[in-house]
Protein backbone atom coordinates (compact mmCIF):
# COMPACT_ATOMS: atom_id res chain seq x y z
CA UNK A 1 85.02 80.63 112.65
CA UNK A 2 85.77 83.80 114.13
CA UNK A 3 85.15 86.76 111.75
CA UNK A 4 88.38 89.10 112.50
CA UNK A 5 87.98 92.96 112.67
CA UNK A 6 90.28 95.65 112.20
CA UNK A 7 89.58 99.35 111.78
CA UNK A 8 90.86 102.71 110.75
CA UNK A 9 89.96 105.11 113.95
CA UNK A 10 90.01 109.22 113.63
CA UNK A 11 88.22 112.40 114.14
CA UNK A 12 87.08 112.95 111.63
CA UNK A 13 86.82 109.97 109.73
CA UNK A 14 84.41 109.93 106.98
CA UNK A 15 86.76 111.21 104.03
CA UNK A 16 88.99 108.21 104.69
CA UNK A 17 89.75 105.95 101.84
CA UNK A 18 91.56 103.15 104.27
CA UNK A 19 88.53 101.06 104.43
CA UNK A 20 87.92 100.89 100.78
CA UNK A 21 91.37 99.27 100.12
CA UNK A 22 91.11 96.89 103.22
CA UNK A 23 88.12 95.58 102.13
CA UNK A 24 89.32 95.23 98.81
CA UNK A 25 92.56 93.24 99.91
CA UNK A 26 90.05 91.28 102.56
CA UNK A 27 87.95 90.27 99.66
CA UNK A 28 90.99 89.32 97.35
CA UNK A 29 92.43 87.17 100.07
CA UNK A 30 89.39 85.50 101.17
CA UNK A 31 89.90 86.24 104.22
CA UNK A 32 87.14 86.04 107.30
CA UNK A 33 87.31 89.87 108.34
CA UNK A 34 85.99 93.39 108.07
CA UNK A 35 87.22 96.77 108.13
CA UNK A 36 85.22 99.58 109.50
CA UNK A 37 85.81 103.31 110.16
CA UNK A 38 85.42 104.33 113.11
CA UNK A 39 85.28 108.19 114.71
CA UNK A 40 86.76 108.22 118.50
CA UNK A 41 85.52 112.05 118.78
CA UNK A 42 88.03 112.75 121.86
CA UNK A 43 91.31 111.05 123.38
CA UNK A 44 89.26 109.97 125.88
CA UNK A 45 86.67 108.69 122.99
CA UNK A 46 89.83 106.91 121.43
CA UNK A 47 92.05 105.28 124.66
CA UNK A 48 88.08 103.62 125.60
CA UNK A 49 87.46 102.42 121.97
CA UNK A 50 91.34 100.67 121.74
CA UNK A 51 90.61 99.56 125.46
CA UNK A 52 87.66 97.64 124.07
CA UNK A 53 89.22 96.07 120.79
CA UNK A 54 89.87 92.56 122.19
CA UNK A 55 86.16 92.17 123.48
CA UNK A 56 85.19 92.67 119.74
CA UNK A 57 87.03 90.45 118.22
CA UNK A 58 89.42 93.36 116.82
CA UNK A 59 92.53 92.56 116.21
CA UNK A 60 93.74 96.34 115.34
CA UNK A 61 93.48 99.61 113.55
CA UNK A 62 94.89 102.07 111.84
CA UNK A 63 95.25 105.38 113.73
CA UNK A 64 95.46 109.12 111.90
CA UNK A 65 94.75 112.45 113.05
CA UNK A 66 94.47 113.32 115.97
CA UNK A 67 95.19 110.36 117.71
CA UNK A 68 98.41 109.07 116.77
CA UNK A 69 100.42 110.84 119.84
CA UNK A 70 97.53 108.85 122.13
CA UNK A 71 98.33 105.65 120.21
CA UNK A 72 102.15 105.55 120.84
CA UNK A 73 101.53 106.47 124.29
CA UNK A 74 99.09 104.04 125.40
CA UNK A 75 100.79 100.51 124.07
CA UNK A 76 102.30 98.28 126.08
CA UNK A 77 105.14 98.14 123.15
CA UNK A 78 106.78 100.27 120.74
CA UNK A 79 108.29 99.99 117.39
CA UNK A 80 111.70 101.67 116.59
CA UNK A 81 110.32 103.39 113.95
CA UNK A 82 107.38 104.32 116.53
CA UNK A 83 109.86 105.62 118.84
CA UNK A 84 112.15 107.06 116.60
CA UNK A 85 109.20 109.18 114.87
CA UNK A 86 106.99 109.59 118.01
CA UNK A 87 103.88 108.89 116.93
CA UNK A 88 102.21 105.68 116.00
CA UNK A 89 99.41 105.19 112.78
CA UNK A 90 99.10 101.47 113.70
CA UNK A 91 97.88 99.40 116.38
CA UNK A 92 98.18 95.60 116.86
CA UNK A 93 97.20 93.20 119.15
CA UNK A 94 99.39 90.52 120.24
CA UNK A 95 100.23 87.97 123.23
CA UNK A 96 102.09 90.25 124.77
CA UNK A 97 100.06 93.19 124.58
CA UNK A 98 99.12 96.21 122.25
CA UNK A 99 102.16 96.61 120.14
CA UNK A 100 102.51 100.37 118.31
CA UNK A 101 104.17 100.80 114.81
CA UNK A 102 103.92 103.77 112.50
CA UNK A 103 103.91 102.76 108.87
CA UNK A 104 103.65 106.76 107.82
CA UNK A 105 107.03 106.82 107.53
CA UNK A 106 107.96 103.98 104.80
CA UNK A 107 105.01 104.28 102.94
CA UNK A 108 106.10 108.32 102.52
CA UNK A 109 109.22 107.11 101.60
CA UNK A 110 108.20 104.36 99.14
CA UNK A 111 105.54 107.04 97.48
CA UNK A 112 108.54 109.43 97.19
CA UNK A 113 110.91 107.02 95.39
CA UNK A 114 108.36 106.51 92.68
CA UNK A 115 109.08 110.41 91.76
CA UNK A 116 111.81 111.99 90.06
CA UNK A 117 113.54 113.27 92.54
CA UNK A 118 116.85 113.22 91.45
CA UNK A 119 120.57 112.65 92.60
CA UNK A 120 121.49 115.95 94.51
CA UNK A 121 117.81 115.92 97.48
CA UNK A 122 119.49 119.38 98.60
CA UNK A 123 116.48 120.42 100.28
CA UNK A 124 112.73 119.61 101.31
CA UNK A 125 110.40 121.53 102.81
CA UNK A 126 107.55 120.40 105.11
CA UNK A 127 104.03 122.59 105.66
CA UNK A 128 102.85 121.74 108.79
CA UNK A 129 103.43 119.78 111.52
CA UNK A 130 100.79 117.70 112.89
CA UNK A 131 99.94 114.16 112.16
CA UNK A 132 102.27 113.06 109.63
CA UNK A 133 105.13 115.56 109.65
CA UNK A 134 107.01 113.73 111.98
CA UNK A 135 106.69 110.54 109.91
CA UNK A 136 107.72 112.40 106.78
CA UNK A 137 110.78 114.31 108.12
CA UNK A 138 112.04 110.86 109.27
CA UNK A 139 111.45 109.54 105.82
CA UNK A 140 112.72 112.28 104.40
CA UNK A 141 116.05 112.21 106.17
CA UNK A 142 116.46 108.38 105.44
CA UNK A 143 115.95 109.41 101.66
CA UNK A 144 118.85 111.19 101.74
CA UNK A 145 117.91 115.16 102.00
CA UNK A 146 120.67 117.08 102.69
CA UNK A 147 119.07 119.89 104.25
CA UNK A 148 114.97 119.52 105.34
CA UNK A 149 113.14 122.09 106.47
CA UNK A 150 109.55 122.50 108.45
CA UNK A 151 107.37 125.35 108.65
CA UNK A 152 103.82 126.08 110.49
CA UNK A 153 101.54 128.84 111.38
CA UNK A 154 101.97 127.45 115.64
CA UNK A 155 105.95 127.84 115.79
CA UNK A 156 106.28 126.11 118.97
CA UNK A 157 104.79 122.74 117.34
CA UNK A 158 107.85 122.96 114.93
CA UNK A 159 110.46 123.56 116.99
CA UNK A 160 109.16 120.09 118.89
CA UNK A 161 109.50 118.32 115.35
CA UNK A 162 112.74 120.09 114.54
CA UNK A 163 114.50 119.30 117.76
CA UNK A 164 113.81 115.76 117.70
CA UNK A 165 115.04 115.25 113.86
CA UNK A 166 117.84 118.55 114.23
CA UNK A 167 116.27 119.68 111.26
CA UNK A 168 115.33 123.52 110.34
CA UNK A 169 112.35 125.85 111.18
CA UNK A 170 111.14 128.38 108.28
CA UNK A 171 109.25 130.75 109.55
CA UNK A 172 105.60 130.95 108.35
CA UNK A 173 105.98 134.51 107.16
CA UNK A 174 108.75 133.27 104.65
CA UNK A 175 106.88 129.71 103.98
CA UNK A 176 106.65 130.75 99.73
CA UNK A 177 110.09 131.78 99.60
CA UNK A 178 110.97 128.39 97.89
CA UNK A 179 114.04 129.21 95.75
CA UNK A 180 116.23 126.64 97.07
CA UNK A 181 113.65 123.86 97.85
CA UNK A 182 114.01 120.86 95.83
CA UNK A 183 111.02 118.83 97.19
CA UNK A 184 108.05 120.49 98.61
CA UNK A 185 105.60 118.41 101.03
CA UNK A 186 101.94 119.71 102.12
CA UNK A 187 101.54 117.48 105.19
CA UNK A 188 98.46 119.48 106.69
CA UNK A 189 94.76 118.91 106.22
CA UNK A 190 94.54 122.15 103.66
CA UNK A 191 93.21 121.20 100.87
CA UNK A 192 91.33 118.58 101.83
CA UNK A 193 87.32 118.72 100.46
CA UNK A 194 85.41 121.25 103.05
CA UNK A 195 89.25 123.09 103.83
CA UNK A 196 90.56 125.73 102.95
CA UNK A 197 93.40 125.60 100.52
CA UNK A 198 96.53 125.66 101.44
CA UNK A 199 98.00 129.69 101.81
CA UNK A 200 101.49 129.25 99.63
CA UNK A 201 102.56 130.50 96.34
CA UNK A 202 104.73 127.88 94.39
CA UNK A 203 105.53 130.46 91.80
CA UNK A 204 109.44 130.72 93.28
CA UNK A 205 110.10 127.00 92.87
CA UNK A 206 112.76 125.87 90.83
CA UNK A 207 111.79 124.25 87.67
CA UNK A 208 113.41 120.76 89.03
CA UNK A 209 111.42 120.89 91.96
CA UNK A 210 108.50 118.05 93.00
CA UNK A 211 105.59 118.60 95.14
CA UNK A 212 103.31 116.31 97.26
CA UNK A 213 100.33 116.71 98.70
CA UNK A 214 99.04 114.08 101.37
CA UNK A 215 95.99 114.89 101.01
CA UNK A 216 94.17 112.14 98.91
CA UNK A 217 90.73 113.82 98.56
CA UNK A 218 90.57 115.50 96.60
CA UNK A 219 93.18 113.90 94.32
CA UNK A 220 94.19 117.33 92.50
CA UNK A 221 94.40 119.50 95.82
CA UNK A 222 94.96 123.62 94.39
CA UNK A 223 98.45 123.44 95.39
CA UNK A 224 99.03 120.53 93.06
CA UNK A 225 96.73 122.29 90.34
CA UNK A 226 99.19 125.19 91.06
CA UNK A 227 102.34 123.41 90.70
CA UNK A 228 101.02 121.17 87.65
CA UNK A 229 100.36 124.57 86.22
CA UNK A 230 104.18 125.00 85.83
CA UNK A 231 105.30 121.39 84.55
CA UNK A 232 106.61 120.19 88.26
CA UNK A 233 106.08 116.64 88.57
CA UNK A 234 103.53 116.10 91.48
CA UNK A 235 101.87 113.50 93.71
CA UNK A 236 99.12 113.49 95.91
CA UNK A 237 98.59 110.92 98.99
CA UNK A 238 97.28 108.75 97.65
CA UNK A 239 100.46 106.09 97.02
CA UNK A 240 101.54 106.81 100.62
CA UNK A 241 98.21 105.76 101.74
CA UNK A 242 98.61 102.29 99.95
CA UNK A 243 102.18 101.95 100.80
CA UNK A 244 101.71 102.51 104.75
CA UNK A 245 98.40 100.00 104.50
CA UNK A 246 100.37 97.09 103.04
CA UNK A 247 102.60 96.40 106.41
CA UNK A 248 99.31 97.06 108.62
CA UNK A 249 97.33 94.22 106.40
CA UNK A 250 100.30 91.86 107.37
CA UNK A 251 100.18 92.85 110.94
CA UNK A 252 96.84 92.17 111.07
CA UNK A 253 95.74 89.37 108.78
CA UNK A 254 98.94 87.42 107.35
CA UNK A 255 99.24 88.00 103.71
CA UNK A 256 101.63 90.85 102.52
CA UNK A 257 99.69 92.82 99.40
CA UNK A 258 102.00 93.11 96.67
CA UNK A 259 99.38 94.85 94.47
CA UNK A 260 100.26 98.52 95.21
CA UNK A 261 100.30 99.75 91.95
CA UNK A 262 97.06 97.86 90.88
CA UNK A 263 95.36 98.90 94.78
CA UNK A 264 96.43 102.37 93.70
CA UNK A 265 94.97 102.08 90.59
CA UNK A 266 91.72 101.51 92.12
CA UNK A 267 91.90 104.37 94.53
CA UNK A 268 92.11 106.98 91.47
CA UNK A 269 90.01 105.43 89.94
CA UNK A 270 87.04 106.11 92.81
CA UNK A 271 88.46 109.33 93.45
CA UNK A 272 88.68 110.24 89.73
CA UNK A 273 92.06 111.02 90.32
């Protein structure tokens, strides 16, 4: 029997939690696979590795920063959502070719329904826009927002996001002016153990507000501890990790989890979360 192989593929790669919670759902499953991380160091590094999958046995990965514009561009399919976010975080082989999906995007959304977020979603904001943004303006739009709003230091890498969704750019000087903000989303790596935190005073937020934090190590980033520190409900990235690994699992292997609250569970509990 063929031992299948599937992957989560980066730079860098060693903070990621992805092959933890394969392995877990692997081993639950019985299933004849592994999951490995894997660092492709350069585009170049990447489009190789993925050009090499089938050879070894692979039958996918999971892509995150800072290959996920490389990913969409080099299948031989796309996804809707793929297309309609413009980035892909997942990679699957199949008959006819390399087919790319991006799974950000629900599992954002399914993370975000588990908060109170209340009836009126006037207004999100999203810091940063690299890797996921794209993912979560999309999901953030299909959730209802009224009004959703991006901000980042490089202005020129928001007005790319904000043209494609017709969405508006805050400028970075006025990024803590948050009166109005109902939901407030940290989509960059700031934050993350060996980074900086993330520069942004949540003092002006209104006392309905929630704020996330994709960032899943640590589990209590300083702009969570910040925002905790005034009652505001909070979640980190870790739930949008598990919900945008259940549909690559399927992809890949057959069985849908339906676990996420016990695989998330397990997450906080390695990450003392």
């Amino acid at each position: 029997m063929v031992t299948l192989r599937a992957a989560v593929i980066g730079h860098p790669i060693q903070q990621s939690l992805s092959p933890r919670l394969h392995r877990r759902w692997i081993a639950n499953y019985g299933i004849e696979a592994t999951f490995e991380a894997v660092d492709g160091q350069s585009p170049e590094g990447f489009r190789a590795w993925v050009a090499g999958m089938a050879d070894h046995d692979f039958v996918g990965c999971s892509v995150t920063i800072p290959f996920k514009g490389e990913a969409l561009a080099i299948a031989d399919r796309r996804s809707e959502a793929a297309m309609a976010i413009g980035a892909a975080n997942l990679l699957v082989r199949t008959p006819t070719g390399l087919l790319a999906d991006n799974t950000d995007g629900v599992g954002f959304a399914a993370a975000a329904a588990a908060l109170p977020l209340g009836t009126s979603r006037q207004c999100a904001r999203v810091i940063g826009a690299g890797g996921a943004a794209p993912a979560i303006v999309w999901a953030l739009k299909s959730l209802g927002y009224k009004r959703v709003e991006i901000t980042n230091r490089s202005p020129e890498k928001a007005r790319l996001i904000a043209d494609r969704f017709d969405i508006e750019i805050i400028d970075w000087a006025a990024r803590s002016s948050l009166e109005a903000v109902d939901l407030l989303v940290n989509s960059t790596a700031a934050g993350m153990k060996g980074q900086p935190p993330l520069d942004i005073e949540v003092d002006s937020l209104p006392k309905t507000a929630t704020v996330i934090d994709i960032v899943t190590t640590p589990a209590r980033t300083p702009l969570l501890r910040a925002a905790e520190a005034r009652g505001l409900p909070v979640a980190n990235g870790l739930s949008m990790l598990v919900h945008q690994a259940i549909p690559a699992f399927a992809a890949w292997f057959g069985p849908r989890p339906d676990d996420a609250e016990e695989a998330l569970a397990y997450l906080e509990e390695r990450t003392g979360a």
